[in-house]
C-alpha atoms as a PDB file:
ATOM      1  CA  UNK A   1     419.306-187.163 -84.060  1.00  0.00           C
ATOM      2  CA  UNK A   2     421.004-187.255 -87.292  1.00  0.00           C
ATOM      3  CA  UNK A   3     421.843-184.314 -89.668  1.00  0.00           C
ATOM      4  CA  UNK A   4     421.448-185.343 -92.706  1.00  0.00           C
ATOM      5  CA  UNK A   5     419.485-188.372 -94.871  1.00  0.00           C
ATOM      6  CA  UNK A   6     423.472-190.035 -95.584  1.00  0.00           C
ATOM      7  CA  UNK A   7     424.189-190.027 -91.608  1.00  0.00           C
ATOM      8  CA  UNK A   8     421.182-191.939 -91.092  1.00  0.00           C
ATOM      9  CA  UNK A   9     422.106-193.953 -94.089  1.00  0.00           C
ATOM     10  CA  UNK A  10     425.229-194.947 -92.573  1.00  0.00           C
ATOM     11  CA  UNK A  11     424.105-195.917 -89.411  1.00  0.00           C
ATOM     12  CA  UNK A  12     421.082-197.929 -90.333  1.00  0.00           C
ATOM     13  CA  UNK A  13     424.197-200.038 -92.240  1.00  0.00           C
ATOM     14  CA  UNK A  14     425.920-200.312 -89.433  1.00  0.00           C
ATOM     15  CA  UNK A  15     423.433-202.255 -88.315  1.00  0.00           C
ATOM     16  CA  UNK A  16     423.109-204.511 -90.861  1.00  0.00           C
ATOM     17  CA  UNK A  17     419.965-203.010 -92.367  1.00  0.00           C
ATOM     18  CA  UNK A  18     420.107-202.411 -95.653  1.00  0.00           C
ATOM     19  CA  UNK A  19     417.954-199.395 -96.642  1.00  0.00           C
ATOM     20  CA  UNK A  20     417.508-197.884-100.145  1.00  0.00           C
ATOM     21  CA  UNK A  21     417.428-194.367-100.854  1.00  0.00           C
ATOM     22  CA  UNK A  22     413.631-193.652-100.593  1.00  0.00           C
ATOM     23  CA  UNK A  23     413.297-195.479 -96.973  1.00  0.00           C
ATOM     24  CA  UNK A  24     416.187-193.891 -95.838  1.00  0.00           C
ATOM     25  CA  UNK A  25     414.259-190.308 -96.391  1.00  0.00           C
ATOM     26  CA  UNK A  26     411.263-191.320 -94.824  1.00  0.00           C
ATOM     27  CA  UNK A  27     412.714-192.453 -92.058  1.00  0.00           C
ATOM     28  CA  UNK A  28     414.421-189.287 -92.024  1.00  0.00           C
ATOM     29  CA  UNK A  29     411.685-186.938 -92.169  1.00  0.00           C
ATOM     30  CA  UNK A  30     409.869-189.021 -89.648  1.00  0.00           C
ATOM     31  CA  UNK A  31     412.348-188.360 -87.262  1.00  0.00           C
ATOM     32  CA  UNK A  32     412.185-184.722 -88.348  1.00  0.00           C
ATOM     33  CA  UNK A  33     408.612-183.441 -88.717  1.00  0.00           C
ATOM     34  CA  UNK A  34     407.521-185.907 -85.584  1.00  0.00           C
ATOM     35  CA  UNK A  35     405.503-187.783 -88.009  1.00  0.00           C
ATOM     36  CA  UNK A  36     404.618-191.349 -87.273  1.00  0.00           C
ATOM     37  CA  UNK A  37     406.137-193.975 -90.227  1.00  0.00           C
ATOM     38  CA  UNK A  38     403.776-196.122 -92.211  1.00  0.00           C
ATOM     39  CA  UNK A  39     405.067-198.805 -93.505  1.00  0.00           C
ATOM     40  CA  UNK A  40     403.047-201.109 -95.935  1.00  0.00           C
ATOM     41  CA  UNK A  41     404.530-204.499 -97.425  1.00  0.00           C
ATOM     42  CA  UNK A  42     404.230-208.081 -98.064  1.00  0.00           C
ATOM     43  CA  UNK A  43     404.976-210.335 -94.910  1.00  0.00           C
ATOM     44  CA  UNK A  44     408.859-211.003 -94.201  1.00  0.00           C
ATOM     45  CA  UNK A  45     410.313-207.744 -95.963  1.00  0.00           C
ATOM     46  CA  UNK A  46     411.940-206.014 -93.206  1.00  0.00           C
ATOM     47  CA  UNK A  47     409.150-203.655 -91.821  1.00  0.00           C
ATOM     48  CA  UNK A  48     409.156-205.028 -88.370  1.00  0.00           C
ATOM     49  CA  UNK A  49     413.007-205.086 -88.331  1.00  0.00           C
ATOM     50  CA  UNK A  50     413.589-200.705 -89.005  1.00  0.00           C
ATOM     51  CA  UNK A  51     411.848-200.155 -85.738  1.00  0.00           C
ATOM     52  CA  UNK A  52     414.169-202.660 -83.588  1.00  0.00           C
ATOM     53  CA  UNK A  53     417.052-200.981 -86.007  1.00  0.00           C
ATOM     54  CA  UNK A  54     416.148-197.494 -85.225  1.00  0.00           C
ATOM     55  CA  UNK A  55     415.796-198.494 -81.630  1.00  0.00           C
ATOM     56  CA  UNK A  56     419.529-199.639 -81.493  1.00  0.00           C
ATOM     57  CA  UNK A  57     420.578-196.453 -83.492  1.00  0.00           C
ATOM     58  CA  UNK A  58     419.166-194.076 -81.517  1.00  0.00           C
ATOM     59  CA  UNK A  59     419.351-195.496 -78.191  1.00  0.00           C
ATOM     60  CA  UNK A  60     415.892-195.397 -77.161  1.00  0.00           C
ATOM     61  CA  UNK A  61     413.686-197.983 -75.818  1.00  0.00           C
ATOM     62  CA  UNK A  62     411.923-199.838 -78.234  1.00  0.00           C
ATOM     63  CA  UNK A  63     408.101-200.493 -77.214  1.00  0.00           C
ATOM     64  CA  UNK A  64     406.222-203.138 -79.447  1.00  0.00           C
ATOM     65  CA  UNK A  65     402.660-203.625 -79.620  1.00  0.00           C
ATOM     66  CA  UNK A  66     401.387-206.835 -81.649  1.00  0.00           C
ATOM     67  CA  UNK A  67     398.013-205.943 -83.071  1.00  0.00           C
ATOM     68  CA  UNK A  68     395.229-208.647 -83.492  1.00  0.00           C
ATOM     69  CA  UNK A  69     391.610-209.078 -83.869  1.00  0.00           C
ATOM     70  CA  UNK A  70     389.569-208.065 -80.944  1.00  0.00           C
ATOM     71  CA  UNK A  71     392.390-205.848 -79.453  1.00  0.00           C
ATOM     72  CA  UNK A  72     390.929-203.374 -77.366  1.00  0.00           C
ATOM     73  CA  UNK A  73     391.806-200.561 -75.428  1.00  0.00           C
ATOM     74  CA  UNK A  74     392.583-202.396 -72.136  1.00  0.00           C
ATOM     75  CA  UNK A  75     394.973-204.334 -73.672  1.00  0.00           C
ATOM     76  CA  UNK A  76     396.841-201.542 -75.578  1.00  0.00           C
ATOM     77  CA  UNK A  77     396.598-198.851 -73.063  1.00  0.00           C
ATOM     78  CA  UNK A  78     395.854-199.447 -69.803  1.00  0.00           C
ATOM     79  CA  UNK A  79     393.890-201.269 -67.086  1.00  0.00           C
ATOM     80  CA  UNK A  80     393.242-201.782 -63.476  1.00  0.00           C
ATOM     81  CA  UNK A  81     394.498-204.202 -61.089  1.00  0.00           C
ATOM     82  CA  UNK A  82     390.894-205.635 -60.481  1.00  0.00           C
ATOM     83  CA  UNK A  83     392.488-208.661 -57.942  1.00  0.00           C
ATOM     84  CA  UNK A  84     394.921-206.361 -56.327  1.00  0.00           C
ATOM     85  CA  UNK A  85     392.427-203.823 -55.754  1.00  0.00           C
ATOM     86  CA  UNK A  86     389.598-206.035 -53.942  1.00  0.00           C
ATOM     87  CA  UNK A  87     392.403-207.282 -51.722  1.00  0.00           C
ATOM     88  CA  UNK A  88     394.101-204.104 -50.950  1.00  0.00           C
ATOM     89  CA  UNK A  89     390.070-202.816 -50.269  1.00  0.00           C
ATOM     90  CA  UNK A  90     389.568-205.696 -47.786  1.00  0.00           C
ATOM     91  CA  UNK A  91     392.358-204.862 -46.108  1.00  0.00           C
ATOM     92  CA  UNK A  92     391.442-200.811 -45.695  1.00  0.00           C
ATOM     93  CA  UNK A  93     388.072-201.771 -44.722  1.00  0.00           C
ATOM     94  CA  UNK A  94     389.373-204.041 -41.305  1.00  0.00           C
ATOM     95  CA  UNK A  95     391.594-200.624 -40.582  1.00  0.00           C
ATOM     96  CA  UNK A  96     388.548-198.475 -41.157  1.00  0.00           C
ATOM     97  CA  UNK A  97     389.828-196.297 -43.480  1.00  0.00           C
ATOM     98  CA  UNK A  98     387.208-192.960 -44.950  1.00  0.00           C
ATOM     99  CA  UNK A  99     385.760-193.857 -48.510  1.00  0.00           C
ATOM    100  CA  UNK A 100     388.027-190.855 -49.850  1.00  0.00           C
ATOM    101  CA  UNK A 101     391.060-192.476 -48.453  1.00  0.00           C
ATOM    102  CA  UNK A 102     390.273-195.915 -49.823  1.00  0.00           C
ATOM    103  CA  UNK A 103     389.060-194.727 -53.436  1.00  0.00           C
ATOM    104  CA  UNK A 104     392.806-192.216 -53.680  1.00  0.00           C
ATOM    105  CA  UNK A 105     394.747-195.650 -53.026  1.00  0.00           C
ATOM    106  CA  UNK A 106     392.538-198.003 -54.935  1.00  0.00           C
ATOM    107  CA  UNK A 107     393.178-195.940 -57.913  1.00  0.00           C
ATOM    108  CA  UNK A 108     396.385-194.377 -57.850  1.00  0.00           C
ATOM    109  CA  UNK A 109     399.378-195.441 -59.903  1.00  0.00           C
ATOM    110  CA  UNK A 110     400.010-198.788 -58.106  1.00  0.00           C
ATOM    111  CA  UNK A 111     397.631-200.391 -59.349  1.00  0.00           C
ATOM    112  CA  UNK A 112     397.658-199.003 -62.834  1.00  0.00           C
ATOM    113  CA  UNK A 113     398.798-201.769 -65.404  1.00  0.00           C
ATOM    114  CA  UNK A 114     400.280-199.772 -68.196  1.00  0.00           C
ATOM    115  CA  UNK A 115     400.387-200.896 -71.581  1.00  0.00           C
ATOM    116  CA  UNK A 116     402.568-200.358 -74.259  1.00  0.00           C
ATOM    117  CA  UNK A 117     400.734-196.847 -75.776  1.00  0.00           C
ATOM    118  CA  UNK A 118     400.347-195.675 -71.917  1.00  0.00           C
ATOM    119  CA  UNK A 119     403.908-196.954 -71.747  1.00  0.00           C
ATOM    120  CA  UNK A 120     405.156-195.306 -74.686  1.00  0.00           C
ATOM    121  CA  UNK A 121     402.903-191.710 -73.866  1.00  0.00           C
ATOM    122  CA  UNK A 122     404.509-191.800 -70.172  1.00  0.00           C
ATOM    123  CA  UNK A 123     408.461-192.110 -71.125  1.00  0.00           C
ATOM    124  CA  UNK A 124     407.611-189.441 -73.598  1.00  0.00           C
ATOM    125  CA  UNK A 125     406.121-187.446 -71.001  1.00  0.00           C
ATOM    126  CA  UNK A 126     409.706-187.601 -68.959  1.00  0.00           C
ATOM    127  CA  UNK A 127     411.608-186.230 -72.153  1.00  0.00           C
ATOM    128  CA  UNK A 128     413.189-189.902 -73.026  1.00  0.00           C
ATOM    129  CA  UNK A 129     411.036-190.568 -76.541  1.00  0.00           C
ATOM    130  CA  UNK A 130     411.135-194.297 -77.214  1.00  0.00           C
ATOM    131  CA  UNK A 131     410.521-195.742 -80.831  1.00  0.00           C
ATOM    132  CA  UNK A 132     406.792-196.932 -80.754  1.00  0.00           C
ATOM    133  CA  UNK A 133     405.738-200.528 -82.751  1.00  0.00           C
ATOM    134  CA  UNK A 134     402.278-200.595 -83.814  1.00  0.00           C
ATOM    135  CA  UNK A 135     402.914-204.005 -85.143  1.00  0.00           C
ATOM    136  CA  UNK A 136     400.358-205.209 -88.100  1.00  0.00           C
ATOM    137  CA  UNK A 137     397.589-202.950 -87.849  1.00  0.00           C
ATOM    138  CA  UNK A 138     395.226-204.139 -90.393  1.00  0.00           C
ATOM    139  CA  UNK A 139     395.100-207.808 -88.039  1.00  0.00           C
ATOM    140  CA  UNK A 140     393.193-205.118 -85.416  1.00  0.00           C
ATOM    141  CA  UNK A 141     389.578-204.583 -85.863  1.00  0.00           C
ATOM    142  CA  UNK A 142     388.243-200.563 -87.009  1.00  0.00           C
ATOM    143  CA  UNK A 143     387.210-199.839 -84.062  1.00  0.00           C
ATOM    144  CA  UNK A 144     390.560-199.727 -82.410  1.00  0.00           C
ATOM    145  CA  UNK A 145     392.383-197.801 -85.534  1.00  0.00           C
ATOM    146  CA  UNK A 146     390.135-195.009 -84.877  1.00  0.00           C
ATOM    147  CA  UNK A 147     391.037-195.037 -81.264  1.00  0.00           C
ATOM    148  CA  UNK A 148     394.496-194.761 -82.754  1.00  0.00           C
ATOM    149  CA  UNK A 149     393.926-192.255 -84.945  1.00  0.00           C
ATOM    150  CA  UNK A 150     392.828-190.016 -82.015  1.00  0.00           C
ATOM    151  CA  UNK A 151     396.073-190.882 -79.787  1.00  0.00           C
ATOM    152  CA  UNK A 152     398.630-190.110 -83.034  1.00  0.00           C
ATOM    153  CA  UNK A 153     396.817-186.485 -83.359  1.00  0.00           C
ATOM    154  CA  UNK A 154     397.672-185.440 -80.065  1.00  0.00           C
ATOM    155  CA  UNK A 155     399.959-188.165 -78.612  1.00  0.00           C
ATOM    156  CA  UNK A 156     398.150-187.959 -74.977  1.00  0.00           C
ATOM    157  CA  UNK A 157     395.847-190.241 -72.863  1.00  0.00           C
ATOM    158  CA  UNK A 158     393.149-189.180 -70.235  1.00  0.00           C
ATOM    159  CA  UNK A 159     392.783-191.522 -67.133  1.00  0.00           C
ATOM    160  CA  UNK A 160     389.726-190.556 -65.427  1.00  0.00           C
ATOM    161  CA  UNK A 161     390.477-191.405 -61.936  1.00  0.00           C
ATOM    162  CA  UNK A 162     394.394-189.460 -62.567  1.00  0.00           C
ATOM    163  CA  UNK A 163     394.017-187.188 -65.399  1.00  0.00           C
ATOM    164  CA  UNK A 164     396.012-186.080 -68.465  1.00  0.00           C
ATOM    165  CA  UNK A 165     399.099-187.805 -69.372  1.00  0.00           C
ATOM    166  CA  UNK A 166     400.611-185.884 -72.464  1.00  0.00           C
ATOM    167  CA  UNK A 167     403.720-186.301 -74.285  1.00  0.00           C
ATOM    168  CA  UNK A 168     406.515-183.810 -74.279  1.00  0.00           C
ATOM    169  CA  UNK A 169     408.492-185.418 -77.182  1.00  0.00           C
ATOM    170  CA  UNK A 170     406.201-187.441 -79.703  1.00  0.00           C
ATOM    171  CA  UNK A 171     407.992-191.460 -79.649  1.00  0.00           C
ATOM    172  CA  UNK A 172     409.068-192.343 -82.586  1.00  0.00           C
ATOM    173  CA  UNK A 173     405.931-194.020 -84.038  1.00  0.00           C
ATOM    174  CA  UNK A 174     406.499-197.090 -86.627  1.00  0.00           C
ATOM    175  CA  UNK A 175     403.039-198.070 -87.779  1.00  0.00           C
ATOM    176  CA  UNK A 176     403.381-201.496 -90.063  1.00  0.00           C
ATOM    177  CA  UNK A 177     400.593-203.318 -92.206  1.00  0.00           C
ATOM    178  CA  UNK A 178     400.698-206.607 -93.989  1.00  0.00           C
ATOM    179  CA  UNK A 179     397.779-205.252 -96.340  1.00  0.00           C
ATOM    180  CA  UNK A 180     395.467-207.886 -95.320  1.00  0.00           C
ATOM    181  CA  UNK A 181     392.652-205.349 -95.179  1.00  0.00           C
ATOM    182  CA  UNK A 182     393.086-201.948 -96.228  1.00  0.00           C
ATOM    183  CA  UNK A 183     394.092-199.262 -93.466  1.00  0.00           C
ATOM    184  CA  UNK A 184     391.879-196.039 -93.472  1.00  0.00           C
ATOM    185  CA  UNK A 185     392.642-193.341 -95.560  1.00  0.00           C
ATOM    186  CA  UNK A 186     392.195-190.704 -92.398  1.00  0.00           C
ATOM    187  CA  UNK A 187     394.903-192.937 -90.316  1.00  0.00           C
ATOM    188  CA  UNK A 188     397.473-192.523 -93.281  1.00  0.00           C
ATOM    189  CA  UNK A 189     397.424-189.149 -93.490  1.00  0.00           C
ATOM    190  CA  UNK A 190     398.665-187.999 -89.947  1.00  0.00           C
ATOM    191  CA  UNK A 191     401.835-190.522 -91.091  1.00  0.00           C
ATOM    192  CA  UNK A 192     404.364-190.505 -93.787  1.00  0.00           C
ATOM    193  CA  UNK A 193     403.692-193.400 -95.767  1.00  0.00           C
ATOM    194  CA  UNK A 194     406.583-196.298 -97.613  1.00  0.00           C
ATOM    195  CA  UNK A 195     405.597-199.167 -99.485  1.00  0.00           C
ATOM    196  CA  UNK A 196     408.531-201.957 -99.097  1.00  0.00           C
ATOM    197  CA  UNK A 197     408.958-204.440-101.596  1.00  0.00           C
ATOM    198  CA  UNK A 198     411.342-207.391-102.122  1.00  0.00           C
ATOM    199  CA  UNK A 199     414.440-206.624-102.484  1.00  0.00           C
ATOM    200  CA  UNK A 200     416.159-206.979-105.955  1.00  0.00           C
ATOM    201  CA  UNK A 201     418.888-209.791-106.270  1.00  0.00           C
ATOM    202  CA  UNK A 202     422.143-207.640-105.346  1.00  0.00           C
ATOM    203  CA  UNK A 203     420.281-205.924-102.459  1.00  0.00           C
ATOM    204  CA  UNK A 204     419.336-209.459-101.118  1.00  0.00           C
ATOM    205  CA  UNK A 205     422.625-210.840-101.529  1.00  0.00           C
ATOM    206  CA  UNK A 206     424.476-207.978 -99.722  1.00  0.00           C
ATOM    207  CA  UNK A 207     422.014-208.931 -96.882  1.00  0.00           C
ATOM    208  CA  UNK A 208     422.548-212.506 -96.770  1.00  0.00           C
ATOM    209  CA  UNK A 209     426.005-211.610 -96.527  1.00  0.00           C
ATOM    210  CA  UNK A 210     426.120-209.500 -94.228  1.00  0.00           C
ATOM    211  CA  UNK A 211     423.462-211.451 -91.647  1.00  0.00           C
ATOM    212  CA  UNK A 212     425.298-214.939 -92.556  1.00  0.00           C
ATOM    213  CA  UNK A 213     428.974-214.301 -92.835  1.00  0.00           C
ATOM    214  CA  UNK A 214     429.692-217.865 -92.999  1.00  0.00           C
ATOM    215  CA  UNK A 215     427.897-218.519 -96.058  1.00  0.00           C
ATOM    216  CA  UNK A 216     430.249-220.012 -99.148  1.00  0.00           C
ATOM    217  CA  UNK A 217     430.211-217.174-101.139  1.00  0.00           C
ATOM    218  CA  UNK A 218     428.523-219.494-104.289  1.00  0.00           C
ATOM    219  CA  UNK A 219     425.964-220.643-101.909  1.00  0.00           C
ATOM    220  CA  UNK A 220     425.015-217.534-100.989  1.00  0.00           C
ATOM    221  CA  UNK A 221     424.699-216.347-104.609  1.00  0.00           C
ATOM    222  CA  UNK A 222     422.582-219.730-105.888  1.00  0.00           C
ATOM    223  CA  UNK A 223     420.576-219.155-102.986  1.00  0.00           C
ATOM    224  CA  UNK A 224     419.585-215.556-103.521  1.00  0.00           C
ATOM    225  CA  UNK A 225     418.965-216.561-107.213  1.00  0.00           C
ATOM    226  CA  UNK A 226     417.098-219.518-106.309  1.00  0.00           C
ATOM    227  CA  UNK A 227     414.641-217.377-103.650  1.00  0.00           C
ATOM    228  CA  UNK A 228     414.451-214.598-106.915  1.00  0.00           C
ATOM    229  CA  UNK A 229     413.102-217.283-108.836  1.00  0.00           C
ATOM    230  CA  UNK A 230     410.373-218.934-106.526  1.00  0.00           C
ATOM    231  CA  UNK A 231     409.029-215.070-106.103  1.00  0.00           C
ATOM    232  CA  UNK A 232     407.876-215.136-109.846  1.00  0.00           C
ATOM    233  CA  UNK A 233     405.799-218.304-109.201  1.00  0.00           C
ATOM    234  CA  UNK A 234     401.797-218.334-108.130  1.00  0.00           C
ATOM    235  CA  UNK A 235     402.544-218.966-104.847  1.00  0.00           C
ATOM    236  CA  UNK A 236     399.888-218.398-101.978  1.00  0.00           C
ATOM    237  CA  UNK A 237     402.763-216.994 -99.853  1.00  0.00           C
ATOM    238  CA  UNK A 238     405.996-215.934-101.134  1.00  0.00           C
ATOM    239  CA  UNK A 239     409.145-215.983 -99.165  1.00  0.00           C
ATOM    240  CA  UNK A 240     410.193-212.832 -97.726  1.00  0.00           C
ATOM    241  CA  UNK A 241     413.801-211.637 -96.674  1.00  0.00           C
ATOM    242  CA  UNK A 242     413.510-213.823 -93.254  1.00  0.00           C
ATOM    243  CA  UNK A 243     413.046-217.089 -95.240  1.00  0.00           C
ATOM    244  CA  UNK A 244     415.997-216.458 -97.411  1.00  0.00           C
ATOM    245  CA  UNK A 245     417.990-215.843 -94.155  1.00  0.00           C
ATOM    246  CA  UNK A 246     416.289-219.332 -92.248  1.00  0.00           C
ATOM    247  CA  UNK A 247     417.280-221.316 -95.436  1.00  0.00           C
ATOM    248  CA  UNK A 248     420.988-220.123 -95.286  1.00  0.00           C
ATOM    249  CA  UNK A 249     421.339-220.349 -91.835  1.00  0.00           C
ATOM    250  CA  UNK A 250     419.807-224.076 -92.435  1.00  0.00           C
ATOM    251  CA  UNK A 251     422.127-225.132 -95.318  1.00  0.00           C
ATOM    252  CA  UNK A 252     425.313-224.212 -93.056  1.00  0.00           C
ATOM    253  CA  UNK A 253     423.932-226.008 -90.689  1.00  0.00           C
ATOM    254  CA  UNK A 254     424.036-228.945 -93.305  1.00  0.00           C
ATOM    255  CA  UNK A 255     427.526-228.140 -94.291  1.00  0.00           C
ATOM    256  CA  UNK A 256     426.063-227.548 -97.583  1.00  0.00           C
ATOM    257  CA  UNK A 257     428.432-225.034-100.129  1.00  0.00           C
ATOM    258  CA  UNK A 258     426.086-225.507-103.132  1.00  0.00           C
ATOM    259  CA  UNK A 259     422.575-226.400-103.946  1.00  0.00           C
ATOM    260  CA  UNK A 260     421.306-229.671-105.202  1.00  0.00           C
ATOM    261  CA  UNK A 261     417.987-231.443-105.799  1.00  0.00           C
ATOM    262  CA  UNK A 262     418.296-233.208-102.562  1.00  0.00           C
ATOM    263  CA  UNK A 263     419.105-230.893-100.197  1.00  0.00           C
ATOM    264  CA  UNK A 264     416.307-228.569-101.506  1.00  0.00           C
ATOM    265  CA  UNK A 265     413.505-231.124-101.112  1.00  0.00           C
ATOM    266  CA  UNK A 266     414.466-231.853 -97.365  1.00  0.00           C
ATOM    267  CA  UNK A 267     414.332-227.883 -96.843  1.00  0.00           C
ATOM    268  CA  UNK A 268     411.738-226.827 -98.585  1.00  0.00           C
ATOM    269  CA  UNK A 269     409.625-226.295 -95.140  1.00  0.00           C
ATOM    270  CA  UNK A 270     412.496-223.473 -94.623  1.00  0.00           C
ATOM    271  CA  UNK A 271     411.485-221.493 -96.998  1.00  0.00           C
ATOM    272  CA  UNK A 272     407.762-222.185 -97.800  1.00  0.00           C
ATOM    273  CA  UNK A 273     404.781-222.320 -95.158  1.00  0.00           C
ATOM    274  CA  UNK A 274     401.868-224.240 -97.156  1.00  0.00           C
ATOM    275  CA  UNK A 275     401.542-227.828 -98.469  1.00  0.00           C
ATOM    276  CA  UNK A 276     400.087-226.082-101.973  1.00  0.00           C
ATOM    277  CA  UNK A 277     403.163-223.822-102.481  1.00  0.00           C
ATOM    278  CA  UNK A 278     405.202-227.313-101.710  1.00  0.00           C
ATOM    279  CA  UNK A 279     403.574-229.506-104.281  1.00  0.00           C
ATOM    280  CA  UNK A 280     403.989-227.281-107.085  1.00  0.00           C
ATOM    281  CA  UNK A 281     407.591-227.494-106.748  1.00  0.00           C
ATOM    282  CA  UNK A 282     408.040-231.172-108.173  1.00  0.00           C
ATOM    283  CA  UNK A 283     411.913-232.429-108.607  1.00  0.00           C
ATOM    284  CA  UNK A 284     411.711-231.466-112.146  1.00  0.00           C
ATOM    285  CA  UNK A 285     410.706-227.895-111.454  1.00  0.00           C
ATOM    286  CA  UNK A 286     413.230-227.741-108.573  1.00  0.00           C
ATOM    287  CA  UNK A 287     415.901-228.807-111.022  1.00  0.00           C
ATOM    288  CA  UNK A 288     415.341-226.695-113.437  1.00  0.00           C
ATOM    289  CA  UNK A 289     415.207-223.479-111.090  1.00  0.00           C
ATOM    290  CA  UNK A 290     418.897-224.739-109.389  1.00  0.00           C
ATOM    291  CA  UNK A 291     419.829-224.850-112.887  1.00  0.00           C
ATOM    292  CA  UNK A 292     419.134-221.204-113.417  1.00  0.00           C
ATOM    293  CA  UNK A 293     420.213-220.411-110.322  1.00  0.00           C
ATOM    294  CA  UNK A 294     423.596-221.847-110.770  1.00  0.00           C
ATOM    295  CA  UNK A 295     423.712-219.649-113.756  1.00  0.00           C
ATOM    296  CA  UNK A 296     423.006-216.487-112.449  1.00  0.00           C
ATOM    297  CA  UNK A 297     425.036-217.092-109.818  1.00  0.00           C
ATOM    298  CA  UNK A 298     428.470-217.310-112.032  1.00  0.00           C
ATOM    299  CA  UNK A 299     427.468-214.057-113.675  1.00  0.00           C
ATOM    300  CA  UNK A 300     426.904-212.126-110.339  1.00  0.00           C
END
């Protein structure tokens, strides 16, 4: 665990996340108070990435769990083995076992299929705290954020046919939301809450640096500039920090060391995900914002 907001800091850089002050001390008193981290922002702006970071920092397992409609408890904590339990009955019943016998085998651990909460509960349990990825909540439906507002209050799961399972060290909980529907009030107060936006131009180009080495320095500045620019159109979805990273990692790939008109227009589909965001970048418009780019890119 680290000692101080800086430490952590420091080794959230070393691996190539970039964090700014206010993350970095949420992160931190997460990790201090036991708190789970709630992390609100537009798609593509890093959320995902601080668990897999944190993960990697602290040397715990990392446990993900991708939320979407109609999730239910079955699929996020645990089921049964339904097909290896009727075969594993038929088999008991030629030897003649005593119902008692048969129903303590039938449900003990073997057939348990653990998902990723049970999962996350039972490493806890053993001392060895994993980070925890609720991935997305507001794609689940209500009913399953209040089941989840139960488990982050006392970070335990009762099995009926086995009992209690408890955790002895809380995981480290990373809760993440795209805002597509607002996330109960109730929910965000048992966790420390940080809104991430897109990162300003310097921050972006430290991390397009860093994750793309063998970006031409220009490029990587007229590309940052370029991706600045687009954000301050009316687009239905704006590129996040994983588009900007794509669309460098495409334009080596072209052998490209600057941007032009061309090259833009064949990778446009990098960077932007609908046919409406395309079409209102015309050649003209496109022009004009390498133009500016090209500009702010000198004076960076």
């Amino acid at each position: 665990m680290y000692n101080s907001v800086d430490e952590l800091q420091a080794a959230l850089n070393e691996q190539d996340y970039i964090a700014e002050r206010g993350l970095s001390v949420a992160i931190y008193l997460a990790l201090k108070t036991g708190k789970p981290l709630f992390l609100e922002g537009d798609a593509g702006v890093g959320k995902t990435e601080i668990a897999k970071v944190l993960s990697t920092a602290l040397g715990a397992n990392l446990i993900r769990m991708q939320c979407y409609e109609g999730l239910d408890v079955n699929t996020a904590v645990y089921e049964w083995n339904y097909a290896g339990q009727i075969l594993h009955l038929r088999l008991m019943e030629r030897e003649g076992l005593a119902r008692e016998q048969m129903e303590d085998e039938l449900f003990s651990e073997r057939f348990l299929l653990k998902r990723p909460l049970l999962q996350a509960i039972e490493q806890s349990a053993d001392g060895a705290a994993p980070v925890l990825l609720i991935d997305e909540l507001d794609r689940s439906d209500e009913e399953f954020e209040a089941f989840l507002l139960e488990l982050l209050s006392d970070f335990q799961i009762s099995i009926p046919e086995l009992g209690t399972i408890s955790a002895t060290v809380p995981p480290v909980v990373v809760v993440t939301s795209n805002r597509t529907r607002e996330i109960h009030d109730a929910l965000k107060r048992r966790c420390l809450y940080y809104w991430i936006d897109y990162p300003h131009f310097h921050k972006e180009l430290n991390i397009v640096e860093r994750k793309a080495p063998d970006v031409a320095p220009m490029l990587a500045r007229q590309i940052t500039a370029f991706i600045q620019d687009m954000r301050s159109m009316e687009l239905f979805k704006r590129p996040g920090i994983a588009e900007t990273l794509d669309w460098t990692a495409a334009l080596i790939a072209l052998d490209q060391n600057e941007l032009s008109l061309e090259t833009v227009q064949d990778t446009l589909g990098v960077i932007l995900k609908y046919q409406d965001d395309v079409e209102m970048l015309d050649p003209t418009t496109i022009q004009n914002m390498i133009d500016r780019a090209k500009v702010e890119a000198q004076r960076a």
